[in-house]
N, C-alpha and C. Protein backbone atom coordinates (compact mmCIF):
# COMPACT_ATOMS: atom_id res chain seq x y z
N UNK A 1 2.95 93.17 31.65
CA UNK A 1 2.35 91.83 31.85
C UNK A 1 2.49 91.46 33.31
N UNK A 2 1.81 90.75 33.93
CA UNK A 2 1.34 90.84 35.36
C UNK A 2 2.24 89.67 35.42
N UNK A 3 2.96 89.36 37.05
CA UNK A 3 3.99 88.35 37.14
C UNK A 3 3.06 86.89 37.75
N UNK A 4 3.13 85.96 36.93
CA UNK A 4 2.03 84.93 38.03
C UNK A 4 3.07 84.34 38.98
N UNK A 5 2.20 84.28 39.79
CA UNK A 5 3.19 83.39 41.25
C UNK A 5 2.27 82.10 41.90
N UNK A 6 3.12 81.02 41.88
CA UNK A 6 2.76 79.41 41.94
C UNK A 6 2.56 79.33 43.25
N UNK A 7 1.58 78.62 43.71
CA UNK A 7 1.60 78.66 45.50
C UNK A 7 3.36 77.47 45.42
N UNK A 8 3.80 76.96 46.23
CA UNK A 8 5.21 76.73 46.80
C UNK A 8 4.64 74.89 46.19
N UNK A 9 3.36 74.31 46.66
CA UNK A 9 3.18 72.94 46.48
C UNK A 9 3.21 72.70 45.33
N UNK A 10 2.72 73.29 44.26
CA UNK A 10 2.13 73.62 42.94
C UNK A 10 3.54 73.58 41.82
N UNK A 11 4.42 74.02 42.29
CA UNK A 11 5.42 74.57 41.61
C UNK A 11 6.52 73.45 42.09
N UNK A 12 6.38 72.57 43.44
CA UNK A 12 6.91 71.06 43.36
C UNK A 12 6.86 70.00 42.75
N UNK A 13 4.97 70.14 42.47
CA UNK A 13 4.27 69.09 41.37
C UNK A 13 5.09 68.96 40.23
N UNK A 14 5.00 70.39 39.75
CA UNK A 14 5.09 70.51 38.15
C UNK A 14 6.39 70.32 37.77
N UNK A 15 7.49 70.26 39.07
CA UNK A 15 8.90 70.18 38.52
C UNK A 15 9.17 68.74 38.88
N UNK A 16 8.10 67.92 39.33
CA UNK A 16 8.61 66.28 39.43
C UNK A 16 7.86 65.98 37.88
N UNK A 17 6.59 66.51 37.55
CA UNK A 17 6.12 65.97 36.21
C UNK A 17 7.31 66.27 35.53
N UNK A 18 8.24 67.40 35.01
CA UNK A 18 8.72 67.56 34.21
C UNK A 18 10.33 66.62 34.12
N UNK A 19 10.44 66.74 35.85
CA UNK A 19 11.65 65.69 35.44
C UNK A 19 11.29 63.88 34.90
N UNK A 20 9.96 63.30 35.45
CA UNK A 20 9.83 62.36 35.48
C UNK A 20 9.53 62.04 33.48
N UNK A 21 8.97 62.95 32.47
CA UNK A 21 8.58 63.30 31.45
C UNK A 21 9.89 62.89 30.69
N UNK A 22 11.21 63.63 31.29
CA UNK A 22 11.92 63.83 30.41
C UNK A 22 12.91 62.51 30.54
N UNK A 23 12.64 61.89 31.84
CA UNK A 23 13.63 60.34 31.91
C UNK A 23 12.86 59.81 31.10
N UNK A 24 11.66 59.31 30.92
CA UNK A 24 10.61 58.48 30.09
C UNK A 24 11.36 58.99 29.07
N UNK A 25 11.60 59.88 28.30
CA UNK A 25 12.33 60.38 27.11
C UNK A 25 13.57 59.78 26.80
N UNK A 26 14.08 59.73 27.84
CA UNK A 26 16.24 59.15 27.33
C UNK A 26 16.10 57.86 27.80
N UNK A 27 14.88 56.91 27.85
CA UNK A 27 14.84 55.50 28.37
C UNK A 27 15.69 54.97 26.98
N UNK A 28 16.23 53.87 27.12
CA UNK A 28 17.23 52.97 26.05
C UNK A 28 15.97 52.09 25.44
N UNK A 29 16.00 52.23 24.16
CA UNK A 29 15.27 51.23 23.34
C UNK A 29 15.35 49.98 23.37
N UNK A 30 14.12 48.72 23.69
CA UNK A 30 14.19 47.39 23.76
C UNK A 30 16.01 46.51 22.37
N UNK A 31 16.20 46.19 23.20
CA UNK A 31 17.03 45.43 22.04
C UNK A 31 16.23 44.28 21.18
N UNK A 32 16.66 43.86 19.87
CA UNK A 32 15.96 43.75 18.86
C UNK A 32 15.80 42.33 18.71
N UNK A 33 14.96 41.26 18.87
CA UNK A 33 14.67 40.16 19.15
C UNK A 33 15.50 39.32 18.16
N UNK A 34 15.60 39.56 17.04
CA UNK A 34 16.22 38.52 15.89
C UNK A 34 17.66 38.87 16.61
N UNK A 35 18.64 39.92 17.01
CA UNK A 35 19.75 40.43 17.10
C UNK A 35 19.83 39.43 18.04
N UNK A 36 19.35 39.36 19.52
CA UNK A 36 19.26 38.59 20.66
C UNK A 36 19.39 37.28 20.76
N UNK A 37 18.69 36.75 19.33
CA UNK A 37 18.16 34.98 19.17
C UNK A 37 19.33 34.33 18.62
N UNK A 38 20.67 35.06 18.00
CA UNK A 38 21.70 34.85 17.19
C UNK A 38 22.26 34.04 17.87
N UNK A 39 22.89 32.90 17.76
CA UNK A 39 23.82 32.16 18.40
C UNK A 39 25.17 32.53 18.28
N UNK A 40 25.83 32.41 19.64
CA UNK A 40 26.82 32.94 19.68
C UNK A 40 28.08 31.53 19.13
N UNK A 41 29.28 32.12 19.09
CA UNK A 41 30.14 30.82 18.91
C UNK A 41 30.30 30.37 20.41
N UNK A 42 30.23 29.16 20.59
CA UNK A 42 30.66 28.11 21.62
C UNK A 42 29.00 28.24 22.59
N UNK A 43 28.26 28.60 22.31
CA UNK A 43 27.18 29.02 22.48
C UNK A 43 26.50 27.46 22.49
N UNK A 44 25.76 26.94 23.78
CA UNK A 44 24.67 25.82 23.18
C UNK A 44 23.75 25.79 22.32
N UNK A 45 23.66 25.26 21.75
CA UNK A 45 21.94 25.26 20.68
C UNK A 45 20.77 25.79 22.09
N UNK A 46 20.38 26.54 21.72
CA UNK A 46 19.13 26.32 22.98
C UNK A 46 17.79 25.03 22.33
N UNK A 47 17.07 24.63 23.27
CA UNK A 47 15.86 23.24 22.67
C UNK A 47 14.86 24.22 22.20
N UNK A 48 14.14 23.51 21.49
CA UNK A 48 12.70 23.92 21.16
C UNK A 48 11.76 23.70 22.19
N UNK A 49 11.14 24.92 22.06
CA UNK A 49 10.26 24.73 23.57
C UNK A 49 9.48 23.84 23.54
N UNK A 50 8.69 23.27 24.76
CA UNK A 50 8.20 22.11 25.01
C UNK A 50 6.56 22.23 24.34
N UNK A 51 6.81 20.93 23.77
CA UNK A 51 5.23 20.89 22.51
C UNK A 51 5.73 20.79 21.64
N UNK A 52 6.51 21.24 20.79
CA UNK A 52 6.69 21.50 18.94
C UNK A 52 7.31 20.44 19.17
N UNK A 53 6.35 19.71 17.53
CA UNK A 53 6.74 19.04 16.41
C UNK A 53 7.97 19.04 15.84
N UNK A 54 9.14 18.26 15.90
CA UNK A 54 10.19 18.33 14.97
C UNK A 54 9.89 17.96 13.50
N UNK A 55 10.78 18.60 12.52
CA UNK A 55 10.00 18.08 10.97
C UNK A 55 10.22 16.80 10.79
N UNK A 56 9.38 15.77 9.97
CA UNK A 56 9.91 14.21 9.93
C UNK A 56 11.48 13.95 9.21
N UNK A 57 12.03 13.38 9.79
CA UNK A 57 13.55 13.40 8.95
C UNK A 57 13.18 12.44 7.58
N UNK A 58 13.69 12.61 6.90
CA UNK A 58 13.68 12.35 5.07
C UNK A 58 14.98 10.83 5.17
N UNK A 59 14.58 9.87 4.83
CA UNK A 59 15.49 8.49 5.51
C UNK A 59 16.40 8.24 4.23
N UNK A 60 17.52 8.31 4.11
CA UNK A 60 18.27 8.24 3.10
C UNK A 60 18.43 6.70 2.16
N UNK A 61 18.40 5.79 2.95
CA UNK A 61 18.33 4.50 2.77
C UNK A 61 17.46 4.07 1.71
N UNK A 62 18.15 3.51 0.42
CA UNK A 62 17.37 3.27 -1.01
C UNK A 62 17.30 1.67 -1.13
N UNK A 63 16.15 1.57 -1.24
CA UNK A 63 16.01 0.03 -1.16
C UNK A 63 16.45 -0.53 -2.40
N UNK A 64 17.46 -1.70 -2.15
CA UNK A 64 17.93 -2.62 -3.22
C UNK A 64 17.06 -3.59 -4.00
N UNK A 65 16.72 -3.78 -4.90
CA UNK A 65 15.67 -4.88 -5.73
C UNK A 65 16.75 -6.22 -5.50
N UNK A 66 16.13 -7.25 -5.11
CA UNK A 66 16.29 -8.45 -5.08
C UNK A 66 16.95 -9.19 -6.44
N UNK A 67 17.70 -9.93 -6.33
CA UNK A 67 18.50 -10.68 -7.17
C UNK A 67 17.70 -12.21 -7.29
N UNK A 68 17.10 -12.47 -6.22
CA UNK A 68 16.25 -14.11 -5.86
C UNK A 68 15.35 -14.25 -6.51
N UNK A 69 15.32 -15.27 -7.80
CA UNK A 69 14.76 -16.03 -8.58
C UNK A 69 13.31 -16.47 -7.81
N UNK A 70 12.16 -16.05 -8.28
CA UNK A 70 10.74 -16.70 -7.98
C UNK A 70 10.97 -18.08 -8.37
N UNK A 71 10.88 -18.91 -6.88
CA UNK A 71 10.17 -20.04 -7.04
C UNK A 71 9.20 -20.67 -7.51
N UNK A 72 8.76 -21.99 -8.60
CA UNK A 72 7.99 -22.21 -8.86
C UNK A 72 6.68 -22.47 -7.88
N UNK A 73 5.31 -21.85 -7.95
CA UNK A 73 4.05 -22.48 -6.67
C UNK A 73 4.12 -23.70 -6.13
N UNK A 74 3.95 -23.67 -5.13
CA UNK A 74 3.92 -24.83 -4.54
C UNK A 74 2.41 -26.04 -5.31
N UNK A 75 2.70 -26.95 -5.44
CA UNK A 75 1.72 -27.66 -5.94
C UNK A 75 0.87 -28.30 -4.92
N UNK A 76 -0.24 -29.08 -4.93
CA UNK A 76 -1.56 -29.48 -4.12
C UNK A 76 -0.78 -30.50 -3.28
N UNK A 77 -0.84 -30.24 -2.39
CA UNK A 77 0.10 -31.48 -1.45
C UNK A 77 0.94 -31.73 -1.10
N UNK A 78 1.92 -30.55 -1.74
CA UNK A 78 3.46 -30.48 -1.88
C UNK A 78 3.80 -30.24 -0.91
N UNK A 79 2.80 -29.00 0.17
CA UNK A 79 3.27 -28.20 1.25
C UNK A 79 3.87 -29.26 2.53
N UNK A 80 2.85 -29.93 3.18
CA UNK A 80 3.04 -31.14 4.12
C UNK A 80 3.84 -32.19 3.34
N UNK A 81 4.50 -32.39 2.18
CA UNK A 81 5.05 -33.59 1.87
C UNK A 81 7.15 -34.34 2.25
N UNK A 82 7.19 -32.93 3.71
CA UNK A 82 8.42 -33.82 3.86
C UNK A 82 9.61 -33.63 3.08
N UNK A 83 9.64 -33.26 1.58
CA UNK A 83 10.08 -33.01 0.65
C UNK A 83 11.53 -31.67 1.06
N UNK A 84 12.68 -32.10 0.20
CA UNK A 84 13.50 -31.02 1.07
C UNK A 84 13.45 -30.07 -0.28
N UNK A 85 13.74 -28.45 -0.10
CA UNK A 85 13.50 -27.41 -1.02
C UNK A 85 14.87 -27.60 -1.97
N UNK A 86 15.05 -27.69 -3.29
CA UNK A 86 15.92 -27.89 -3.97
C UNK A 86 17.02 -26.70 -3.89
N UNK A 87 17.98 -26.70 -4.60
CA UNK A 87 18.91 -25.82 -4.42
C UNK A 87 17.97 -24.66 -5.74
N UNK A 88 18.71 -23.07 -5.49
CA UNK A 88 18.09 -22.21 -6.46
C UNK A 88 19.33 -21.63 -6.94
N UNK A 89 19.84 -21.84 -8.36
CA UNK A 89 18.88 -22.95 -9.28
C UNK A 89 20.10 -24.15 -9.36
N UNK A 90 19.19 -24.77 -9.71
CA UNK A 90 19.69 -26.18 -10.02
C UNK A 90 21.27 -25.81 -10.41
N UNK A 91 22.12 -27.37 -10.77
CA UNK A 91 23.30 -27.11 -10.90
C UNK A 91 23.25 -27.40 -12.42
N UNK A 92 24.20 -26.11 -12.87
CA UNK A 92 24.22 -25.78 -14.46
C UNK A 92 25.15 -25.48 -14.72
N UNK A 93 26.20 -25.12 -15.49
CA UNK A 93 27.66 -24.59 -15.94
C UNK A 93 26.88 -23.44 -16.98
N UNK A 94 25.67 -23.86 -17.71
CA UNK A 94 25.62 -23.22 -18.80
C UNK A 94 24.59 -22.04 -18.63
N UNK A 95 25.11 -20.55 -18.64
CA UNK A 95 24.46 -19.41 -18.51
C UNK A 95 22.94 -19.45 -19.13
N UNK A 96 22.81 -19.66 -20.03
CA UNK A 96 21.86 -19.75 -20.97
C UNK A 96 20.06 -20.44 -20.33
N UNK A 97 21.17 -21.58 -19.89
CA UNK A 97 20.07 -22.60 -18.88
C UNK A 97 19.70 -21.80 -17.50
N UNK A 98 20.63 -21.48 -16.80
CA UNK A 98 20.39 -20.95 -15.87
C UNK A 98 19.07 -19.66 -16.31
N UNK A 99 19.45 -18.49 -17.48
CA UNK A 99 18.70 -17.56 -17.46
C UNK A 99 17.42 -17.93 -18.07
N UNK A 100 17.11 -19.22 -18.29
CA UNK A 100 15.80 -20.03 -18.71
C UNK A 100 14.94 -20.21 -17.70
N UNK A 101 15.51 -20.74 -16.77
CA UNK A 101 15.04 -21.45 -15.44
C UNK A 101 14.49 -20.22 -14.39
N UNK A 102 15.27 -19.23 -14.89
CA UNK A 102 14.92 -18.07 -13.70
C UNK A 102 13.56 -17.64 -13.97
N UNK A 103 14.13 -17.49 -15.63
CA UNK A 103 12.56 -16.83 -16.02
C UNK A 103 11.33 -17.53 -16.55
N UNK A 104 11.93 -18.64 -16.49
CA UNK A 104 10.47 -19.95 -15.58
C UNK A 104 9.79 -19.79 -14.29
N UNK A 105 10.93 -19.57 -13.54
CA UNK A 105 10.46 -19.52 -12.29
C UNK A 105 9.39 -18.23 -12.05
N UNK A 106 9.96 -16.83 -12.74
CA UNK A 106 9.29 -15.62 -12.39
C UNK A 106 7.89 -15.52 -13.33
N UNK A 107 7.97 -16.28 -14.29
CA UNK A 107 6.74 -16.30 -15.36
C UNK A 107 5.41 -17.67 -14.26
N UNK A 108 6.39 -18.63 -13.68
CA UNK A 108 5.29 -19.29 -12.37
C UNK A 108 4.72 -18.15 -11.60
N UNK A 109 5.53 -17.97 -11.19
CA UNK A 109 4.83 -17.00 -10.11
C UNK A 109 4.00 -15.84 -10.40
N UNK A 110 4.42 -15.44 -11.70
CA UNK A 110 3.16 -14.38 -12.35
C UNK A 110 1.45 -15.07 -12.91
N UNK A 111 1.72 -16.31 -12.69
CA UNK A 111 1.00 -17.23 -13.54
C UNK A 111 0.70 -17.84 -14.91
N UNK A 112 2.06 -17.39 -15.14
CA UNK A 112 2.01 -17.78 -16.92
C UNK A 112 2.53 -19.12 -16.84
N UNK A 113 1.85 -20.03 -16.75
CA UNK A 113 2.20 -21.29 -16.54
C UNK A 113 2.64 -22.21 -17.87
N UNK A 114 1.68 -21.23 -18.76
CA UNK A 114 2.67 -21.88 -20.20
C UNK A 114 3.54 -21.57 -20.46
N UNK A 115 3.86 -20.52 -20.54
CA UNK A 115 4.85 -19.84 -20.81
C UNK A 115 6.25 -20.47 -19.76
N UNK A 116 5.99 -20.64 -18.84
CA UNK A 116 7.46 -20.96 -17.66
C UNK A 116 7.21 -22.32 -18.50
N UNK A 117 6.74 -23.53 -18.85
CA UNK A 117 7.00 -24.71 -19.27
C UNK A 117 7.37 -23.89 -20.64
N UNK A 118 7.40 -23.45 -21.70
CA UNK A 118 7.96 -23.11 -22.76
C UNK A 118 9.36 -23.02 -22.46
N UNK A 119 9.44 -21.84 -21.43
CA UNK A 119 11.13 -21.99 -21.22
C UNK A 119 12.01 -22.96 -20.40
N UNK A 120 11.07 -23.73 -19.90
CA UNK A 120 11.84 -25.05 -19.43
C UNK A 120 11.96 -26.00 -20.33
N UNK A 121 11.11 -25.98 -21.26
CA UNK A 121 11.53 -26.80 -22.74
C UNK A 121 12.61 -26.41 -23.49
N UNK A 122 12.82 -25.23 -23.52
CA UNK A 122 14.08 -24.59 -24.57
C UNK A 122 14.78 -25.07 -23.41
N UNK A 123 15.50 -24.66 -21.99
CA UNK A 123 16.73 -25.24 -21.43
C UNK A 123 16.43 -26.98 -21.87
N UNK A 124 15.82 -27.63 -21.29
CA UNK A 124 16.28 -29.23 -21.98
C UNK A 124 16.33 -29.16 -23.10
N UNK A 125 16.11 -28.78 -24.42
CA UNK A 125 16.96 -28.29 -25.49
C UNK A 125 18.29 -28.40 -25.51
N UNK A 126 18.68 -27.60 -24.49
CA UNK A 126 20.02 -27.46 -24.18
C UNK A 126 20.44 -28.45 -23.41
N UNK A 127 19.85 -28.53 -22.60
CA UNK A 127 20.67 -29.64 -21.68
C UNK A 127 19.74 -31.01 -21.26
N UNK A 128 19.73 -31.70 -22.25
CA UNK A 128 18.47 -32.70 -22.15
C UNK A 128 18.46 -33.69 -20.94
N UNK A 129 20.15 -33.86 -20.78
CA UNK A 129 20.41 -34.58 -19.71
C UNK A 129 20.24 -34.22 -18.11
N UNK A 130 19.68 -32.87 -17.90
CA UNK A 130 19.96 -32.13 -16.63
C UNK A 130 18.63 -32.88 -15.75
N UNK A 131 19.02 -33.71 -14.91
CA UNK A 131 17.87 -33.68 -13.92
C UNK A 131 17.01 -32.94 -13.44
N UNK A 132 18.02 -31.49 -13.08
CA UNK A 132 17.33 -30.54 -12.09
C UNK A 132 15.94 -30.25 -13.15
N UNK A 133 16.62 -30.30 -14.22
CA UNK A 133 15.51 -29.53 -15.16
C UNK A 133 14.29 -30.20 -15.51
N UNK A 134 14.88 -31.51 -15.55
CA UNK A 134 13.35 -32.58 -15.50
C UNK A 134 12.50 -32.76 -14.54
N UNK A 135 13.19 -32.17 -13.16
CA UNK A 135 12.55 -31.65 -11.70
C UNK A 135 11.47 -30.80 -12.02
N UNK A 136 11.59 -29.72 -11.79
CA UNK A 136 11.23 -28.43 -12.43
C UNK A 136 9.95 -28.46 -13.24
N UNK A 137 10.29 -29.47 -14.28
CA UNK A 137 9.24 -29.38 -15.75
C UNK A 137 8.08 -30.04 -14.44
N UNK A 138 8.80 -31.33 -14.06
CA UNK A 138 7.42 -32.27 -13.55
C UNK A 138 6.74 -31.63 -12.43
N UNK A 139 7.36 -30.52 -11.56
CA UNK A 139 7.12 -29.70 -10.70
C UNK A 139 5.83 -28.45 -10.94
N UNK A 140 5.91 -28.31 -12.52
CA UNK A 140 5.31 -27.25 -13.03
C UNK A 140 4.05 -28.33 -13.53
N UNK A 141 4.10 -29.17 -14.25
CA UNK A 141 3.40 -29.90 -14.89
C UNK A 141 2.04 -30.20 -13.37
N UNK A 142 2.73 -30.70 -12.73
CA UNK A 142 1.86 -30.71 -10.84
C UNK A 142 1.00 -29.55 -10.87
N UNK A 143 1.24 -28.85 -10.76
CA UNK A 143 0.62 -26.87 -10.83
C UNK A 143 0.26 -27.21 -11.24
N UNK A 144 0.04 -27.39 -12.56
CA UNK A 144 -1.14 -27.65 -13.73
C UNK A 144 -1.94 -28.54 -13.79
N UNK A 145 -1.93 -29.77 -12.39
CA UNK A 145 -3.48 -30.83 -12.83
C UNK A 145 -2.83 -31.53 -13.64
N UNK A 146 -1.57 -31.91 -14.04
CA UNK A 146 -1.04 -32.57 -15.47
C UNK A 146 -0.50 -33.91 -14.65
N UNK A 147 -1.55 -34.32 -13.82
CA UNK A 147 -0.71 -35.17 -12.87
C UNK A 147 -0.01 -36.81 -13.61
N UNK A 148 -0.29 -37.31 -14.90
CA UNK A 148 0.35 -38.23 -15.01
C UNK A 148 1.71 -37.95 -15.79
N UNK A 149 1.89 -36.93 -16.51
CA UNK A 149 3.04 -35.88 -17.37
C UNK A 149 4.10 -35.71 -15.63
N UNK A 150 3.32 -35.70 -14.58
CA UNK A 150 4.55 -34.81 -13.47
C UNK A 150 5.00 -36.67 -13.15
N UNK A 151 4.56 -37.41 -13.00
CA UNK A 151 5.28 -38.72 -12.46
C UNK A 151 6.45 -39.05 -13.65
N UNK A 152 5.69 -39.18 -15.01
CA UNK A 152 6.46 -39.59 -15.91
C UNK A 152 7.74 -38.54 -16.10
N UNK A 153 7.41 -37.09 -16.14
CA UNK A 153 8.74 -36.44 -15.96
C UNK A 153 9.30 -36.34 -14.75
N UNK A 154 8.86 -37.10 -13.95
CA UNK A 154 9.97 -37.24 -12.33
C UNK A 154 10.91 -38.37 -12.22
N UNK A 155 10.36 -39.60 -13.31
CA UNK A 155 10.83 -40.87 -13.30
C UNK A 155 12.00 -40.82 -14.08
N UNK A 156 11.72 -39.98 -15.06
CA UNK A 156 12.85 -39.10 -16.72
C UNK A 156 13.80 -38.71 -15.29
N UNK A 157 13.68 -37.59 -14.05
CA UNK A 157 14.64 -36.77 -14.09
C UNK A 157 15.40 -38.19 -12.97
N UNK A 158 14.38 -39.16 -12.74
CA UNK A 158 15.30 -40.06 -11.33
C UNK A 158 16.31 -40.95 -12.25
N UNK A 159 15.83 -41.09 -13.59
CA UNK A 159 16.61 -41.76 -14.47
C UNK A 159 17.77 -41.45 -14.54
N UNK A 160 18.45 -40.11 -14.71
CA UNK A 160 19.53 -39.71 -15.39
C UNK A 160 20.17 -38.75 -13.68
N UNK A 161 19.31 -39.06 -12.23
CA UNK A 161 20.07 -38.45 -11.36
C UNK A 161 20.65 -39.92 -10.38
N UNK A 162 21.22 -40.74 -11.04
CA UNK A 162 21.38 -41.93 -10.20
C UNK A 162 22.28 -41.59 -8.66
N UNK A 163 22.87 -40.54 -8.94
CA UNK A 163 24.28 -40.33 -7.76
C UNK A 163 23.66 -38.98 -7.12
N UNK A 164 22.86 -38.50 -6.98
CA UNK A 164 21.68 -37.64 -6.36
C UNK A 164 20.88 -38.16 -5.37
N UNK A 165 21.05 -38.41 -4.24
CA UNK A 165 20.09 -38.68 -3.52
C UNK A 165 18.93 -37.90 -3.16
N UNK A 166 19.29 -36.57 -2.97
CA UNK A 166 18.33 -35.44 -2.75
C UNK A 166 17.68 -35.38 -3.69
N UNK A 167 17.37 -35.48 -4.97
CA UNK A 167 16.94 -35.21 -6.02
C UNK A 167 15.95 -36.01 -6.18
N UNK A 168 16.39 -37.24 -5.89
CA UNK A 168 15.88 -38.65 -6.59
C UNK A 168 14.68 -38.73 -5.20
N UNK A 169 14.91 -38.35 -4.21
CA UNK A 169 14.08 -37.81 -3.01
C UNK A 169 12.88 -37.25 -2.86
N UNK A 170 13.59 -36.16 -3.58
CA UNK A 170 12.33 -34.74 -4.02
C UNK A 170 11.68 -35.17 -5.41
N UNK A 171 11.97 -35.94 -6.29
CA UNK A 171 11.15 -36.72 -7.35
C UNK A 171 9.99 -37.89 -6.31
N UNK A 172 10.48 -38.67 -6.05
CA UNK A 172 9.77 -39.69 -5.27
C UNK A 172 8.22 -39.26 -4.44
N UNK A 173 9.04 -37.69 -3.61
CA UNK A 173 7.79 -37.17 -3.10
C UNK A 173 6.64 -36.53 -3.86
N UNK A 174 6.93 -36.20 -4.92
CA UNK A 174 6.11 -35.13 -5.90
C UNK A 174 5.39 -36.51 -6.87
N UNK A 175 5.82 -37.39 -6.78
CA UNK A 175 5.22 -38.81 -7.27
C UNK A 175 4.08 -39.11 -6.51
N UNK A 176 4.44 -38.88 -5.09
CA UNK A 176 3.12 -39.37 -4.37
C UNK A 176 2.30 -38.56 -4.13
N UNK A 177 2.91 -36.95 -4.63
CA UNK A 177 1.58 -35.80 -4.01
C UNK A 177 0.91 -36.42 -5.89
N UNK A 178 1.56 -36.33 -6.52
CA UNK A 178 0.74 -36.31 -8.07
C UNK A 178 -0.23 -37.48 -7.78
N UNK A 179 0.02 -38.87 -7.32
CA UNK A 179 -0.57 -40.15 -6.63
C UNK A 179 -2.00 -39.71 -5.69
N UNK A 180 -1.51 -39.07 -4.95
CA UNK A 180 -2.55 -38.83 -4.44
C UNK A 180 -3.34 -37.63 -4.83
N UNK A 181 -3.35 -36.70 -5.75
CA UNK A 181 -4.40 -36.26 -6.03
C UNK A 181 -5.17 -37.24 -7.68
N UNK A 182 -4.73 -38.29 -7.88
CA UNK A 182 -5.23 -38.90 -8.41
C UNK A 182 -5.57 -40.01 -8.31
N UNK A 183 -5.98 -40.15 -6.71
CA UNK A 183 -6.74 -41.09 -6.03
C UNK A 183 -6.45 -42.52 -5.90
N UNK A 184 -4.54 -42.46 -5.65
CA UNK A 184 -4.24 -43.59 -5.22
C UNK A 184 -3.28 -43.62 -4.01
N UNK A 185 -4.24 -43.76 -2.81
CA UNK A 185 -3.30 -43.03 -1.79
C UNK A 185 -2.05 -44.22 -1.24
N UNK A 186 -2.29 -45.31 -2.25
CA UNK A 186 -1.08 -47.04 -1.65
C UNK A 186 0.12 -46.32 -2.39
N UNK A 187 -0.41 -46.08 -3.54
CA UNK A 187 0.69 -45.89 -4.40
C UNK A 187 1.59 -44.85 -4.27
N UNK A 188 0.62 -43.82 -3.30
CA UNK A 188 1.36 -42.63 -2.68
C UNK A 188 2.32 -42.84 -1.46
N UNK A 189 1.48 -44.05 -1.00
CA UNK A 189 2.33 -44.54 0.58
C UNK A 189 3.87 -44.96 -0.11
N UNK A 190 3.44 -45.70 -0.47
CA UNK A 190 5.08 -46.48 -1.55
C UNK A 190 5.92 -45.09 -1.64
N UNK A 191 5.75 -44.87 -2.94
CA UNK A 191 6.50 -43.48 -3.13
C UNK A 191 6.92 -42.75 -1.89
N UNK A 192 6.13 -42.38 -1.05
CA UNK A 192 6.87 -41.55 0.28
C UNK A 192 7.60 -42.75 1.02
N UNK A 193 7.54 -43.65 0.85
CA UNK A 193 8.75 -44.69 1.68
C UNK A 193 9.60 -44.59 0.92
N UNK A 194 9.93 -44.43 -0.78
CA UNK A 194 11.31 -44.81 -0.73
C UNK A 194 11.74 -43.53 -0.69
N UNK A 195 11.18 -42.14 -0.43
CA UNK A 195 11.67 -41.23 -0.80
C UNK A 195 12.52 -40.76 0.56
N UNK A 196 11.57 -41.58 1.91
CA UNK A 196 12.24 -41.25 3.29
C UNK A 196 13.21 -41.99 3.21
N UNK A 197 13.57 -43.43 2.23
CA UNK A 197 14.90 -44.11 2.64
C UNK A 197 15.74 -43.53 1.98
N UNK A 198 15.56 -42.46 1.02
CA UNK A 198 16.89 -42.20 0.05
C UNK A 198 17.41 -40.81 0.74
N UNK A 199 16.17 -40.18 2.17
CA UNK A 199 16.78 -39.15 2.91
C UNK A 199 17.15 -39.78 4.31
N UNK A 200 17.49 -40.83 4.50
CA UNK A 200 18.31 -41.71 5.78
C UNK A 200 19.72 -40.89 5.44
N UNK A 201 20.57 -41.18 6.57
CA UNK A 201 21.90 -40.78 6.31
C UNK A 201 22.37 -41.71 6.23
């Protein structure tokens, strides 16, 4: 077999291809991205890069339902009348009355307007003598257009609240809104005078 012979340049080439071939060969493999991303201990959090959305946080905070008795509607005139807001609820010793009155109040405000005077009839049942409650009835009776029923049950509750000034106050005024939507505005004037002298100090 015949010996081949490399010209001298030829045989430089081929021994840089072969070394350069075989480093490309023993190069060290990329290290492994999840391995890299690991947090170390004492390590900072790194941030989220700039742009991304954080997820919305989930708010732990459970809302409490209210314990506060619905007020009866305000009646036609009642709003501007000066009138001071009664205590909620009226003063009662007796559970019974109290859980009458509440659910008068919440059956007003749903609009069951018979129904909240039904259960303000069963508490004076019970407590026939209670002002607050003869408040209330004549208060509801107003709502309803029942305007000579709301004087006569305001006069019932001023009857039996003699040592009440506030009361006998907030009757007086609901006298003259009932007065004046039944087209007697003297008789309304009256009524709001004595109701401002019984709120003098």
């Amino acid at each position: 077999m015949p010996h081949l012979s490399f010209p001298p340049l030829l045989r430089l080439a081929l021994a840089g291809f072969i070394v350069a071939w075989l480093a490309g060969c023993a190069s060290v493999a990329p290290p492994n991205p999840q391995t890299s991303q690991a947090t170390e201990p004492g390590r900072p959090q790194e941030q989220a890069p700039a742009g991304s959305v954080p997820p919305p946080a989930v708010s732990s905070a459970v809302t409490q339902p209210s314990d506060t008795a619905t007020p009866l509607p305000a009646a036609p005139g009642e709003a501007g009348s000066g009138a001071v807001a009664p205590p909620q609820p009226p003063v009662s010793g007796n559970r019974a009355v109290v859980a009458l009155l509440e659910r008068a109040r919440q059956e007003a405000g749903s609009g069951r307007r018979e129904s909240a005077g039904a259960s303000l009839e069963r508490a004076l049942r019970i407590e026939p003598r209670n002002a607050w409650l003869w408040h209330e009835l004549a208060r509801l009776r107003l709502t309803q257009g029942q305007y000579a029923q709301a004087i006569s049950l305001s006069q019932k509750s001023n009857s039996l609240a003699v040592r009440e000034r506030t009361l006998r106050a907030l009757n007086w005024h609901l006298i003259a809104d009932a007065r004046i939507a039944q087209g007697d505005p003297a008789g309304a004037a009256q009524a709001r005078k004595l109701a401002e002298e019984l709120q003098q100090p």
